[in-house]
N, C-alpha and C. Protein backbone atom coordinates (compact mmCIF):
# COMPACT_ATOMS: atom_id res chain seq x y z
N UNK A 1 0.85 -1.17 0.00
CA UNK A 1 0.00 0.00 0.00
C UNK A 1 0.90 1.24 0.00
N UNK A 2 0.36 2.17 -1.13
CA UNK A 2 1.25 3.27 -0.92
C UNK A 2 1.11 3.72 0.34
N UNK A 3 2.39 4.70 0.84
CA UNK A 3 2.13 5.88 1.90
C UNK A 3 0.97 6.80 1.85
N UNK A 4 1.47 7.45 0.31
CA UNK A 4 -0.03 8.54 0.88
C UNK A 4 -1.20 8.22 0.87
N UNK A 5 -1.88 6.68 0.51
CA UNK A 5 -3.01 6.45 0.19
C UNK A 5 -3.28 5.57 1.72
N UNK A 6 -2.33 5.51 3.06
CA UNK A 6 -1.96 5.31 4.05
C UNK A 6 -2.22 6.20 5.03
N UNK A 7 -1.92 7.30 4.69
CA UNK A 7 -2.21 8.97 5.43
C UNK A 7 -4.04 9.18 4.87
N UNK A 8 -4.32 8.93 3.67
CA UNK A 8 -5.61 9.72 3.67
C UNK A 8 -6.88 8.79 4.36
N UNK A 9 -6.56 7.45 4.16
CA UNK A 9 -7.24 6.20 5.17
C UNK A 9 -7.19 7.00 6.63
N UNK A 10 -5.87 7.00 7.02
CA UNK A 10 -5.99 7.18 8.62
C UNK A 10 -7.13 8.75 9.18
N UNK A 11 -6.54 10.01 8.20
CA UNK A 11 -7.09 11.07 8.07
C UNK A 11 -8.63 10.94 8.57
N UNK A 12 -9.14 10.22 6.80
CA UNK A 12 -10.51 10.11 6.70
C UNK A 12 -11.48 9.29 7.82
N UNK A 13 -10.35 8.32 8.14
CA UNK A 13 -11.32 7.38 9.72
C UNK A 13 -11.47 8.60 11.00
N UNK A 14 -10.62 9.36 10.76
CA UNK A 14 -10.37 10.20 11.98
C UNK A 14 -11.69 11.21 11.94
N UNK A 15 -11.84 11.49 10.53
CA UNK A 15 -12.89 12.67 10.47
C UNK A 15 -14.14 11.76 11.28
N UNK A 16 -14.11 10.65 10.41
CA UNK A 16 -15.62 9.98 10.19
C UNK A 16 -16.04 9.98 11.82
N UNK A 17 -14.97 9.35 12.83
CA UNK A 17 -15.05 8.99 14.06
C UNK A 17 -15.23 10.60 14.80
N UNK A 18 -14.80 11.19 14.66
CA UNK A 18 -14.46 12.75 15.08
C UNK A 18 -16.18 13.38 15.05
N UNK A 19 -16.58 13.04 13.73
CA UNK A 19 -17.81 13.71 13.47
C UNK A 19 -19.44 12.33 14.37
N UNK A 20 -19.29 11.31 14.00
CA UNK A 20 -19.65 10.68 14.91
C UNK A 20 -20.06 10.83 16.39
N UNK A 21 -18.95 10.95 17.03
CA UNK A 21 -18.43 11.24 18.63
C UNK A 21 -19.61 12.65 18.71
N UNK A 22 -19.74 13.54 17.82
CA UNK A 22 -20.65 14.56 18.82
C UNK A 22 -21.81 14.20 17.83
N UNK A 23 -22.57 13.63 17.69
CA UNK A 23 -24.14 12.55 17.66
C UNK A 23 -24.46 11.87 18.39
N UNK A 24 -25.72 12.27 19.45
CA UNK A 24 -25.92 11.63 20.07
C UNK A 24 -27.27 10.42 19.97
N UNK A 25 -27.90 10.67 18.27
CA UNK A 25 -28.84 9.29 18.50
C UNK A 25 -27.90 8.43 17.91
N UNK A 26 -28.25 7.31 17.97
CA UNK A 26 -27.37 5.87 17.17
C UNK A 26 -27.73 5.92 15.99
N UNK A 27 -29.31 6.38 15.21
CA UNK A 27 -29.51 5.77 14.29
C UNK A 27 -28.96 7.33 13.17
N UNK A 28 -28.23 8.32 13.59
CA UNK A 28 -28.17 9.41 13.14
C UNK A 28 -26.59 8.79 12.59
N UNK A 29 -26.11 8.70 14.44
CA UNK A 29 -24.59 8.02 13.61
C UNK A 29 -24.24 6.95 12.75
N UNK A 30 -25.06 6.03 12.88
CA UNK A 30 -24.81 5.01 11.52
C UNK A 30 -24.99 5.87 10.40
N UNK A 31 -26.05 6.24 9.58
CA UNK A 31 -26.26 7.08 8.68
C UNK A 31 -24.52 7.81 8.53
N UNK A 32 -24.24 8.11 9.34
CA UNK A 32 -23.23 9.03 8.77
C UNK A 32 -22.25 8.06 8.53
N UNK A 33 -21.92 7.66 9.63
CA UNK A 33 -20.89 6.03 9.42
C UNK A 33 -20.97 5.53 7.96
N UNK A 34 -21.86 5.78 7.67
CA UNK A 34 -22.13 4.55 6.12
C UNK A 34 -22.14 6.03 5.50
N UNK A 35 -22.08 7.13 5.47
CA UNK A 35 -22.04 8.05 4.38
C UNK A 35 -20.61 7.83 4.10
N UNK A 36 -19.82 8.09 5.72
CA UNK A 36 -18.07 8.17 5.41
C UNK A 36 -17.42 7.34 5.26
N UNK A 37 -18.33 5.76 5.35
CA UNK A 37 -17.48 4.92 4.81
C UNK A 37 -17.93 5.10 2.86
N UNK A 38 -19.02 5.08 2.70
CA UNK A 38 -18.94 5.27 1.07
C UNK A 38 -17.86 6.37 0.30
N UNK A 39 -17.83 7.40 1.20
CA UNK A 39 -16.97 8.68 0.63
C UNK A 39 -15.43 8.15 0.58
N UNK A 40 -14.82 7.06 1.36
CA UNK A 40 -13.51 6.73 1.85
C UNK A 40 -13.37 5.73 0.22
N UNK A 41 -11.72 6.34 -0.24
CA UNK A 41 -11.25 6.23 -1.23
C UNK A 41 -10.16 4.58 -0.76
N UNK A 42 -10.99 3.89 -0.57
CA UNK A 42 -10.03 2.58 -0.19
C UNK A 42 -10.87 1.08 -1.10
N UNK A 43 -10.09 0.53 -1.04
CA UNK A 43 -10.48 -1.28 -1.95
C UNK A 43 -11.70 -1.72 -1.26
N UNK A 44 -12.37 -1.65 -2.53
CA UNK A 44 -14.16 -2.14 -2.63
C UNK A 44 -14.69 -2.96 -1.91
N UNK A 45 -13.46 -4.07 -1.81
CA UNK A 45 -13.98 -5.34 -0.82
C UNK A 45 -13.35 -4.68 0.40
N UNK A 46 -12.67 -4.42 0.76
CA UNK A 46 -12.78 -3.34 2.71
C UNK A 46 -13.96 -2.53 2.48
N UNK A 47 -14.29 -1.67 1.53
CA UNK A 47 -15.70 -1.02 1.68
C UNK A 47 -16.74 -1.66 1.69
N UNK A 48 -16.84 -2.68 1.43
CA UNK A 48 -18.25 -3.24 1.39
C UNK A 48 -18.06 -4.31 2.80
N UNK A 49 -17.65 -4.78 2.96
CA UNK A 49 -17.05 -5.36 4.42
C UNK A 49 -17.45 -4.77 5.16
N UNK A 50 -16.68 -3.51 5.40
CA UNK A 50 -16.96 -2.54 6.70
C UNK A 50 -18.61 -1.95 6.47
N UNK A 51 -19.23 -1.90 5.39
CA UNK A 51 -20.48 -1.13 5.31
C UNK A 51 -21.22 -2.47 6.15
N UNK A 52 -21.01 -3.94 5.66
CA UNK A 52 -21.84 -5.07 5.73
C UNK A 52 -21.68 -4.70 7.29
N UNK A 53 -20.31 -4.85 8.03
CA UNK A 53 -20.38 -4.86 9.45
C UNK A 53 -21.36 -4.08 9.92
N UNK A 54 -21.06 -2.67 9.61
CA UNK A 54 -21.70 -1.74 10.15
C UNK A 54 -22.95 -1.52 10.15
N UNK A 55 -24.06 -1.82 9.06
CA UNK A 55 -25.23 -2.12 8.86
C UNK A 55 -26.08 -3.30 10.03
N UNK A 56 -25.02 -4.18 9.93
CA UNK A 56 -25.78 -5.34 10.14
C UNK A 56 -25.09 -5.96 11.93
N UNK A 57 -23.65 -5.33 12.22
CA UNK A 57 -23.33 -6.71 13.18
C UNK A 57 -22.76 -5.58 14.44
N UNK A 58 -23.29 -3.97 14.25
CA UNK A 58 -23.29 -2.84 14.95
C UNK A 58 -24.53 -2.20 16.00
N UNK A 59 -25.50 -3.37 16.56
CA UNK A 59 -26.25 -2.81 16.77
C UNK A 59 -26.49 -1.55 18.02
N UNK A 60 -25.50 -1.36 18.59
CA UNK A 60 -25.81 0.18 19.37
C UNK A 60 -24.63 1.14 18.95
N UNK A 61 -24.40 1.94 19.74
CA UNK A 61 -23.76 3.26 19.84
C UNK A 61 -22.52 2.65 19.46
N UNK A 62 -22.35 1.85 21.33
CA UNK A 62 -21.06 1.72 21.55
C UNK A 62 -20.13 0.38 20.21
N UNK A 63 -21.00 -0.81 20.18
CA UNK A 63 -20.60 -1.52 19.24
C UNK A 63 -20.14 -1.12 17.66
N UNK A 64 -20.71 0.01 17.53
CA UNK A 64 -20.44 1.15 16.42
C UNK A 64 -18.91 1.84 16.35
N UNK A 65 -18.71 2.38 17.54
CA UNK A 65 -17.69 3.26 18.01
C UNK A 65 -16.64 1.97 18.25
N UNK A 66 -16.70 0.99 18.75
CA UNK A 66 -15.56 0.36 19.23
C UNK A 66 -15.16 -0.47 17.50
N UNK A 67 -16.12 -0.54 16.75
CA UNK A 67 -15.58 -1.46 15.58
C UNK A 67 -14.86 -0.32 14.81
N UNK A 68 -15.24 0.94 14.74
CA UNK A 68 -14.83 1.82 14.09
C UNK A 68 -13.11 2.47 14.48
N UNK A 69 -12.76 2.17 15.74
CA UNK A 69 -11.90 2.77 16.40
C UNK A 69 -10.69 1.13 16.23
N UNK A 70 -11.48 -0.38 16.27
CA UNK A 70 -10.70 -1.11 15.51
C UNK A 70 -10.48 -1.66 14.25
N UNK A 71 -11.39 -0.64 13.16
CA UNK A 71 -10.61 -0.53 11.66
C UNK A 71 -9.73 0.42 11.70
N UNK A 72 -10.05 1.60 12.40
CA UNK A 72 -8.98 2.59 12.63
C UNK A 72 -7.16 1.92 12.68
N UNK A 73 -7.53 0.94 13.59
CA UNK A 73 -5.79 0.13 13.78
C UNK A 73 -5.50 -0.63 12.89
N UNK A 74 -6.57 -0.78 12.22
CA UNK A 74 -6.14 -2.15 11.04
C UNK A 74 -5.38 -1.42 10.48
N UNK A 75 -5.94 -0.10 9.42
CA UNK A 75 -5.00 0.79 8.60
C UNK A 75 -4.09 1.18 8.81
N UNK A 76 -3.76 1.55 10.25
CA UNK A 76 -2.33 1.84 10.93
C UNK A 76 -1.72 0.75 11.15
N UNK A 77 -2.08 -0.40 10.70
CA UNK A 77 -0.92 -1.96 10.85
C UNK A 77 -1.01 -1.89 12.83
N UNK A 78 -1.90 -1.60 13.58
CA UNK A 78 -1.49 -1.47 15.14
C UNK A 78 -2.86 -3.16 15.34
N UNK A 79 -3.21 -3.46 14.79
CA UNK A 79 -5.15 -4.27 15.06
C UNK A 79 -4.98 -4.88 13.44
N UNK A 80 -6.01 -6.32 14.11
CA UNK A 80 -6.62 -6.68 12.93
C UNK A 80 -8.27 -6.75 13.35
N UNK A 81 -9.00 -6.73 11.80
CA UNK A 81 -10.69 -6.80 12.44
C UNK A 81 -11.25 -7.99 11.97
């Protein structure tokens, strides 16, 4: 994987989670979750993966926030999901 396409992954999880964090219904933050994962410039099969998770195997707040914060490490090589 290139570097800079390494930096704009980490960037873009940061926004998505950043903007997230001040929503406080669940069903507001998924919606957005699945907006910023569609907008995120990464391989089709991680996008559709992470949308499937998130749709389907996310059902509250927190299960939302904690899967999101461990794709966050996947891209930084720190986690796998």
């Amino acid at each position: 994987m290139p570097k800079t396409s390494y930096v704009d992954i980490k960037s873009k999880l940061h926004s998505i989670l950043d903007s997230i964090n001040s929503i406080p219904d669940y069903e507001d933050k998924k919606a957005a979750t699945i907006s910023g994962i569609n907008d995120l410039n990464i391989n089709e099969d991680d996008k559709k993966r992470m949308l499937m998770i998130v749709r389907y195997q996310c059902p509250n707040s927190f299960k939302l926030t904690t899967y999101l914060y461990n794709v966050m490490l996947k891209f930084e090589g720190l986690g796998v999901v």
